[in-house]
C-alpha atoms as a PDB file:
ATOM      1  CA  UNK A   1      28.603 -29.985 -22.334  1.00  0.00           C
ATOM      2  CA  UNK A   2      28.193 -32.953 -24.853  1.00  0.00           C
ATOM      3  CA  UNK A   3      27.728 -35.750 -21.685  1.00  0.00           C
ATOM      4  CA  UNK A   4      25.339 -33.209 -20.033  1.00  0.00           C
ATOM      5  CA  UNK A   5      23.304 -32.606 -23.051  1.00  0.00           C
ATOM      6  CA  UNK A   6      23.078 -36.499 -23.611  1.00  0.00           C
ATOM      7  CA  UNK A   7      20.195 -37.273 -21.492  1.00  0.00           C
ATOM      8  CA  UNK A   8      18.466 -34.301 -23.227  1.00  0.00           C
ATOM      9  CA  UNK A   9      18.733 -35.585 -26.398  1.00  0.00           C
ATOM     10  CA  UNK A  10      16.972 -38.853 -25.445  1.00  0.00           C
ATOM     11  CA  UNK A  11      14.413 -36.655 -24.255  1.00  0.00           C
ATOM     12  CA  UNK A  12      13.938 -34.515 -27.302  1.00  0.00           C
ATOM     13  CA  UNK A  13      13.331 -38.175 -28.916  1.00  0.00           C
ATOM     14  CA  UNK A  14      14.567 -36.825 -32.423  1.00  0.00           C
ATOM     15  CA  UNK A  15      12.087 -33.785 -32.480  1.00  0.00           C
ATOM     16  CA  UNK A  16      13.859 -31.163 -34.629  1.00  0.00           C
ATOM     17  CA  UNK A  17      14.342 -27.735 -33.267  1.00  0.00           C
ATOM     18  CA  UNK A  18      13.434 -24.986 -35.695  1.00  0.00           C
ATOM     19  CA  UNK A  19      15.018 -21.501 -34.984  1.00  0.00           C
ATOM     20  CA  UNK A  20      13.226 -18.275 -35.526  1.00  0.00           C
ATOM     21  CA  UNK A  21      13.640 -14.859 -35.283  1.00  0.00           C
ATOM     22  CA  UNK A  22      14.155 -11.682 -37.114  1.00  0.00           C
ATOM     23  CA  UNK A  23      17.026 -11.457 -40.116  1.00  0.00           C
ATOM     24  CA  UNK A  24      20.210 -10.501 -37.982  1.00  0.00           C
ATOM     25  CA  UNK A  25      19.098 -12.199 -34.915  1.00  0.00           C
ATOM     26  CA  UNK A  26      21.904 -14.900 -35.105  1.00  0.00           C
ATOM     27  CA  UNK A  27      19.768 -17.997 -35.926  1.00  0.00           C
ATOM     28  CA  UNK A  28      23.179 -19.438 -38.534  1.00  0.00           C
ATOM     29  CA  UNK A  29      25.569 -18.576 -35.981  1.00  0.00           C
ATOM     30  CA  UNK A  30      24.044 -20.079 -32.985  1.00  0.00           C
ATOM     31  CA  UNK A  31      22.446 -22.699 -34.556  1.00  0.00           C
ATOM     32  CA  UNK A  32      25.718 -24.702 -35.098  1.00  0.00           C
ATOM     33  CA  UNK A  33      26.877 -24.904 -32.042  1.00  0.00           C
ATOM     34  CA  UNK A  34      23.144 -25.116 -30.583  1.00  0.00           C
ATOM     35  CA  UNK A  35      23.270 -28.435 -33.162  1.00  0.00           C
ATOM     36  CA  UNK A  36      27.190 -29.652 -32.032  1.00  0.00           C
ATOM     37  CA  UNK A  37      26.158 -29.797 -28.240  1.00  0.00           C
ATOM     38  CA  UNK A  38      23.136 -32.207 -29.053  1.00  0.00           C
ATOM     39  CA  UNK A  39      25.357 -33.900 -31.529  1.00  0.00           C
ATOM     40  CA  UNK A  40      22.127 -33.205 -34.243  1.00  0.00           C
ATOM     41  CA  UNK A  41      22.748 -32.185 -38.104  1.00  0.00           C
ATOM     42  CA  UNK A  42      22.503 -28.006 -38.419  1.00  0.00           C
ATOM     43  CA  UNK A  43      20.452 -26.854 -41.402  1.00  0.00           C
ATOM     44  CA  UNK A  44      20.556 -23.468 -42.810  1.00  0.00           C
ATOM     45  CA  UNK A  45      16.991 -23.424 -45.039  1.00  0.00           C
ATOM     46  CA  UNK A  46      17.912 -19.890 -46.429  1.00  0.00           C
ATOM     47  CA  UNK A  47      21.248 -22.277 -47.444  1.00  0.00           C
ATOM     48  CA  UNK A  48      19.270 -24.758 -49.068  1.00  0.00           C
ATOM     49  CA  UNK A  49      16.480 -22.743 -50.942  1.00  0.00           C
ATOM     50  CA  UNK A  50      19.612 -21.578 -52.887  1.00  0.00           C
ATOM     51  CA  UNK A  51      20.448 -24.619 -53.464  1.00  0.00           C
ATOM     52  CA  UNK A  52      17.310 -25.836 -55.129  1.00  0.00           C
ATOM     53  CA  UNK A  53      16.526 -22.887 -56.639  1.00  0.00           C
ATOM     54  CA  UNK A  54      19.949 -22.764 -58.475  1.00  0.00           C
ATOM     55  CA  UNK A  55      20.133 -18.689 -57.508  1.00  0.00           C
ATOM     56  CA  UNK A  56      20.551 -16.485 -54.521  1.00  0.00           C
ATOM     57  CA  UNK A  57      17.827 -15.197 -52.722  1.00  0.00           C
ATOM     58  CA  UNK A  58      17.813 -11.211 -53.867  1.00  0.00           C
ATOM     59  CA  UNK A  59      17.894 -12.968 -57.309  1.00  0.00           C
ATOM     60  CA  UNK A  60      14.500 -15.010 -56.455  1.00  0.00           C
ATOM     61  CA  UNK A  61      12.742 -12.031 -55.062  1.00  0.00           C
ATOM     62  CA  UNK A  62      13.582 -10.162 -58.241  1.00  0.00           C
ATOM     63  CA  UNK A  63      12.297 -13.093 -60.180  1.00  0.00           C
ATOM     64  CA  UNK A  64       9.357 -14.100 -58.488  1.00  0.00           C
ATOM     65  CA  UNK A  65       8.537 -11.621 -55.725  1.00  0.00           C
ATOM     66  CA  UNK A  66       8.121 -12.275 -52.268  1.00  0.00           C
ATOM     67  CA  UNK A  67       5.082 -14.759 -53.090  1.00  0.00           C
ATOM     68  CA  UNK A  68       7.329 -16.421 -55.042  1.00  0.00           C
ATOM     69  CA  UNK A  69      10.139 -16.636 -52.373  1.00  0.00           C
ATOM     70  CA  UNK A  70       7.400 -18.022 -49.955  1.00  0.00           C
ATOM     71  CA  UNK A  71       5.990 -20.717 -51.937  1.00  0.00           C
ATOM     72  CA  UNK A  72       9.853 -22.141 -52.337  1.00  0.00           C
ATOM     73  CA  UNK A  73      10.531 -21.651 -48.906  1.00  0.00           C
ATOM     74  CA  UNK A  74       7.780 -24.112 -47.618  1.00  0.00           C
ATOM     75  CA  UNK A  75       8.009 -26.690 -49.936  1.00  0.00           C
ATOM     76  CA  UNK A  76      11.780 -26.663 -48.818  1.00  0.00           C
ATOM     77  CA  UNK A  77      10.426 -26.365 -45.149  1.00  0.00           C
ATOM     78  CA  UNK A  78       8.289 -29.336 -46.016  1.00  0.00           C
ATOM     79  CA  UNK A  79      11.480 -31.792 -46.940  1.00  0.00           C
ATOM     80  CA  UNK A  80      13.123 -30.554 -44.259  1.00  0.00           C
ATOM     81  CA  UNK A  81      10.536 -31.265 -41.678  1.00  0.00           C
ATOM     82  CA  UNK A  82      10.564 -35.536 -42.598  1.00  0.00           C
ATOM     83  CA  UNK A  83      13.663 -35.631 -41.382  1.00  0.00           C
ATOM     84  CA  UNK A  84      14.257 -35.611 -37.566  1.00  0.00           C
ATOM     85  CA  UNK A  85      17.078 -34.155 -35.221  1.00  0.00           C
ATOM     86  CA  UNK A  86      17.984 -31.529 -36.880  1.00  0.00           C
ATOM     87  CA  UNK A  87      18.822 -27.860 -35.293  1.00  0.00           C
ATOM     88  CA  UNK A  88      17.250 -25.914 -37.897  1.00  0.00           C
ATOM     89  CA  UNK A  89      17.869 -22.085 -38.708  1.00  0.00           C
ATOM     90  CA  UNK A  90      14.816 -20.657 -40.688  1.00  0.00           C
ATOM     91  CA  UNK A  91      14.191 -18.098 -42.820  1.00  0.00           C
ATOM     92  CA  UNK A  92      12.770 -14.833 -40.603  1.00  0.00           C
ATOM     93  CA  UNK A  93       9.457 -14.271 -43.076  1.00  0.00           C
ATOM     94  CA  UNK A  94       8.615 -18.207 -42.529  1.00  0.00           C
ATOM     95  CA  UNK A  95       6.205 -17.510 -39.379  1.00  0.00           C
ATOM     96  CA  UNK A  96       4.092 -15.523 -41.737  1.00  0.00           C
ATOM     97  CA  UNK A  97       2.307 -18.549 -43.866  1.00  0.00           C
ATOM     98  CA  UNK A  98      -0.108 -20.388 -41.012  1.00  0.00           C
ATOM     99  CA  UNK A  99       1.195 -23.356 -43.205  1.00  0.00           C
ATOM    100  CA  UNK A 100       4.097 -23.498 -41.966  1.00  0.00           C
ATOM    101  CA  UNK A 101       3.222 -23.732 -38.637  1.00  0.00           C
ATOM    102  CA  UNK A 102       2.292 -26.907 -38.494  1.00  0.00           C
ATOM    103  CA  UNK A 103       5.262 -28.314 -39.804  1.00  0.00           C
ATOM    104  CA  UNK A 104       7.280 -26.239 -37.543  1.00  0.00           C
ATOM    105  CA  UNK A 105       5.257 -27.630 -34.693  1.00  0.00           C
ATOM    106  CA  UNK A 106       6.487 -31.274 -35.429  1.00  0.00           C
ATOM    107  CA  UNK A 107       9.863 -30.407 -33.552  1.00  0.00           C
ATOM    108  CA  UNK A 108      10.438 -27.358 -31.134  1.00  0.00           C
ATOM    109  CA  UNK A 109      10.212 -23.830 -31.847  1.00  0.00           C
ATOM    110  CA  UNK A 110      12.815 -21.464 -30.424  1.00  0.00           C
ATOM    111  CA  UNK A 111      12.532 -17.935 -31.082  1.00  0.00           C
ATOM    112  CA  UNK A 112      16.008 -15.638 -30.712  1.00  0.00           C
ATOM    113  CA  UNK A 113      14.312 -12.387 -29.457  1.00  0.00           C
ATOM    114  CA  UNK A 114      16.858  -9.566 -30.016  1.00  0.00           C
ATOM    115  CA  UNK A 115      16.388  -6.472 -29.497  1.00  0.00           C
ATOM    116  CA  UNK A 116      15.334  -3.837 -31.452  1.00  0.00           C
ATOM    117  CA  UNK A 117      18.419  -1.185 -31.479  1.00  0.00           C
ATOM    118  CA  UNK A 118      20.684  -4.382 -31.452  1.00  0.00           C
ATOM    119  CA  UNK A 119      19.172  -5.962 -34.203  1.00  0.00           C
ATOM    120  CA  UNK A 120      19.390  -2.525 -36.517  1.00  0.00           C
ATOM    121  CA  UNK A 121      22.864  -2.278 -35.008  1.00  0.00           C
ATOM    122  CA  UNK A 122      24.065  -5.899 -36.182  1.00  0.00           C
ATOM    123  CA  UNK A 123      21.974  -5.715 -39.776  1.00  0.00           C
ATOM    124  CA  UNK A 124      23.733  -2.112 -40.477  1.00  0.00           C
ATOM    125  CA  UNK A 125      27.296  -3.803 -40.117  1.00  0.00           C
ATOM    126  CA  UNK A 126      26.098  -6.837 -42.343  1.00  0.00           C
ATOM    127  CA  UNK A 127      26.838  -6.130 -45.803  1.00  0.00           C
ATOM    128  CA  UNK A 128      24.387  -9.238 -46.644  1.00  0.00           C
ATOM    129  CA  UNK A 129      21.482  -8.016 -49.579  1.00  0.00           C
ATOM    130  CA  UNK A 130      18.788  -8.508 -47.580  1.00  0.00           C
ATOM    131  CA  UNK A 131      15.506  -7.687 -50.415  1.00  0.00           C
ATOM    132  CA  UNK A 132      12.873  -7.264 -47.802  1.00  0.00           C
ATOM    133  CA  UNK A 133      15.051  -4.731 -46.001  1.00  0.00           C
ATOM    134  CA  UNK A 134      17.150  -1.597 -48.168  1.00  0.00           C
ATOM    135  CA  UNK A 135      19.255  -0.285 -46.242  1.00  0.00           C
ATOM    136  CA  UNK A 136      18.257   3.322 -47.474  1.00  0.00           C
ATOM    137  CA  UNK A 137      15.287   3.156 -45.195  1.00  0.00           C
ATOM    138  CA  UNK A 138      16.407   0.642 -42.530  1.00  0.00           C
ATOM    139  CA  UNK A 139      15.458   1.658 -39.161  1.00  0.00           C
ATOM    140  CA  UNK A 140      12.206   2.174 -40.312  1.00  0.00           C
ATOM    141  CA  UNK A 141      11.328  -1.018 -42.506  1.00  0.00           C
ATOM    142  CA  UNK A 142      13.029  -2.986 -39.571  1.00  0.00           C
ATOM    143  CA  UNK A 143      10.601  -1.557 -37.396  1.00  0.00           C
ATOM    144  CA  UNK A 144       7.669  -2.186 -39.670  1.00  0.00           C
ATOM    145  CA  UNK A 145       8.183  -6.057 -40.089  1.00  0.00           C
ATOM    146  CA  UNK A 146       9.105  -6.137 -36.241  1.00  0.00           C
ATOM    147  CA  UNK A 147       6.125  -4.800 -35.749  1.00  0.00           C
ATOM    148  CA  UNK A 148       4.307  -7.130 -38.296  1.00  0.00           C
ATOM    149  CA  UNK A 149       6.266 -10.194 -37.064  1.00  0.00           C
ATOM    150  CA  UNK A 150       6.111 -10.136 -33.172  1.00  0.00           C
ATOM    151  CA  UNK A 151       2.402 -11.628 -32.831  1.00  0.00           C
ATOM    152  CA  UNK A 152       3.738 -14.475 -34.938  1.00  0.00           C
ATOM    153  CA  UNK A 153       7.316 -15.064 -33.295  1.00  0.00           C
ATOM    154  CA  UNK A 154       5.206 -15.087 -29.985  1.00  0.00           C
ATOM    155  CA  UNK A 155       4.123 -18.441 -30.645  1.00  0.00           C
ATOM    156  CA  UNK A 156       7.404 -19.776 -30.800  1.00  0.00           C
ATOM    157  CA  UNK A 157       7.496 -23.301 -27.520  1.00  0.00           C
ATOM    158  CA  UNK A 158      10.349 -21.248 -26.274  1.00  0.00           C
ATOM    159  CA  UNK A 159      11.095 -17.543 -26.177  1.00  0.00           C
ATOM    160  CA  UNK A 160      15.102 -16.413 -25.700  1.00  0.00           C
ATOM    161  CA  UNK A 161      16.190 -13.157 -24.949  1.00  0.00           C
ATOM    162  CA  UNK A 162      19.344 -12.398 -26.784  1.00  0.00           C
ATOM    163  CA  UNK A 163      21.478  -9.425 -25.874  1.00  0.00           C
ATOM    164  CA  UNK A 164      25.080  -9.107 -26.205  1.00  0.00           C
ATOM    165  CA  UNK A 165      25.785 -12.718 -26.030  1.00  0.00           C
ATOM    166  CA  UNK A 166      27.922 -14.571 -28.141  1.00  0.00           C
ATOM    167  CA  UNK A 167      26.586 -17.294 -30.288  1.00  0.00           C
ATOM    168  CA  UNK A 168      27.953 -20.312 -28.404  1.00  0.00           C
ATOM    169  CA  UNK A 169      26.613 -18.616 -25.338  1.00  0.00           C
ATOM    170  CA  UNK A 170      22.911 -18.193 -26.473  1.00  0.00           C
ATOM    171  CA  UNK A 171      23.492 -22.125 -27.408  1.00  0.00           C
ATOM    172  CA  UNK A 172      24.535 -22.854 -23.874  1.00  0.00           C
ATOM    173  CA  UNK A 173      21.168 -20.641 -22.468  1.00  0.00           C
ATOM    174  CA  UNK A 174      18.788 -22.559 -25.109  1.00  0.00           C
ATOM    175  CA  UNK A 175      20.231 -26.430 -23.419  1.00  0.00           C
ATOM    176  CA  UNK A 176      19.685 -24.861 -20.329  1.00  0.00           C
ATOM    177  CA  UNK A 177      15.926 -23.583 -20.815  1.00  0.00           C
ATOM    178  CA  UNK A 178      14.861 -27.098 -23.114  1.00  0.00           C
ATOM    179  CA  UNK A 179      14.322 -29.112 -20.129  1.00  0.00           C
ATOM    180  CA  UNK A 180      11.365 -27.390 -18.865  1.00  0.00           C
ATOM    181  CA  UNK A 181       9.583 -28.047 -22.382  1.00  0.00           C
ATOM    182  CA  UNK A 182      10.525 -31.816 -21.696  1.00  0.00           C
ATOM    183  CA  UNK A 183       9.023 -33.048 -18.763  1.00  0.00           C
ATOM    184  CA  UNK A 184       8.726 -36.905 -18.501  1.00  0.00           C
ATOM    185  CA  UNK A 185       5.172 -38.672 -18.511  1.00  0.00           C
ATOM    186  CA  UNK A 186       3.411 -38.942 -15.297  1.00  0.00           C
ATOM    187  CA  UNK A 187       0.094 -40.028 -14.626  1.00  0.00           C
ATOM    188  CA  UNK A 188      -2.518 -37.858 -15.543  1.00  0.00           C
ATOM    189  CA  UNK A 189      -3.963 -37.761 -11.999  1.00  0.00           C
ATOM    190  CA  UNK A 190      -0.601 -36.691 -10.782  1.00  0.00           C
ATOM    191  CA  UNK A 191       0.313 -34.231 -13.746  1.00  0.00           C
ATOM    192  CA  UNK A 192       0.767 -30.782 -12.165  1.00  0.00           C
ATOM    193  CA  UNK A 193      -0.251 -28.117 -14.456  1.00  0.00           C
ATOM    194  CA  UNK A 194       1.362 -24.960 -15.073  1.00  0.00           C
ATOM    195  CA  UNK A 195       0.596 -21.718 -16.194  1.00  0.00           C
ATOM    196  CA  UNK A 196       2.931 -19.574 -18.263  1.00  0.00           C
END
């Protein structure tokens, strides 16, 4: 895969790709070998706002709330965005802040839809402390930031539906769906346009 993905990386021209998606939706996991294929760096930001924030991220949401949590997270969005080809796995509230958006637009944004029942499936067998989401009330906070969420996930460059697939696999589909975000420069007169 690493010779066939070698054209597409001159084609991506160093634009990072920023991964979104609900917590549980794999962004970590598939994210490395997403980043190993294009022989890019793999970030974790929920990885690094630990890091500069000297604390986990329950312990920041205790400390400073939510508002708190946000403000950190873009100003570590913001370093991360000056650097360039980079496979990025984000943080799932970071669609929220409009913000953001713009520096998430600088590179590619891919958006792991999973399903609903999968995604309450996969976060009940995580033992991760997630703050936003207790898992006394699960199914039904799930649903409520899904629900919040979508609209904003929706204007991710490229949508992929995740089922069962392994990590490596969803990787393999995201390569495969890239191209048609990348099409070379033709002249405008020429330039067929299509509607999604």
């Amino acid at each position: 895969m690493a010779d066939s993905a070698f054209p597409l990386k001159q084609r991506l021209g160093g634009r990072s790709l920023y991964l979104v998606g609900m917590m549980g939706s794999g962004k970590t996991e598939t994210g490395r070998p997403l980043a190993k294929q294009l022989g890019y760096s793999f970030v974790d930001a929920d990885a690094v706002i630990e890091q500069v924030a000297d604390c986990t991220i329950p312990e920041i949401f205790k400390r400073d709330g939510e508002t708190g949590f946000r403000l950190i997270e873009s100003q570590v969005l913001s370093a991360i965005s000056k650097h360039h080809s980079l496979v990025v796995a984000t943080g799932g509230g970071i669609v929220t802040k409009s913000e953001n958006w713009g520096l998430l637009h600088s590179g590619i944004v891919i958006w792991l839809n999973v399903g609903q029942d999968r995604l309450l499936t996969r976060l009940e067998a995580d033992p991760t402390t997630r703050p936003l989401l207790p898992k006394a009330d699960l199914k039904s906070k799930l649903n409520e930031i899904l629900n919040h969420r979508r609209r904003f996930y929706c204007e991710a460059d490229l949508i992929v539906m995740v089922d069962g697939e392994a990590p490596d696999a969803v990787a393999v589909n995201i390569l495969k769906l890239l191209p048609s975000l990348l099409r070379d420069p033709i002249p405008t007169q020429r330039r067929e346009i299509n509607s999604h």
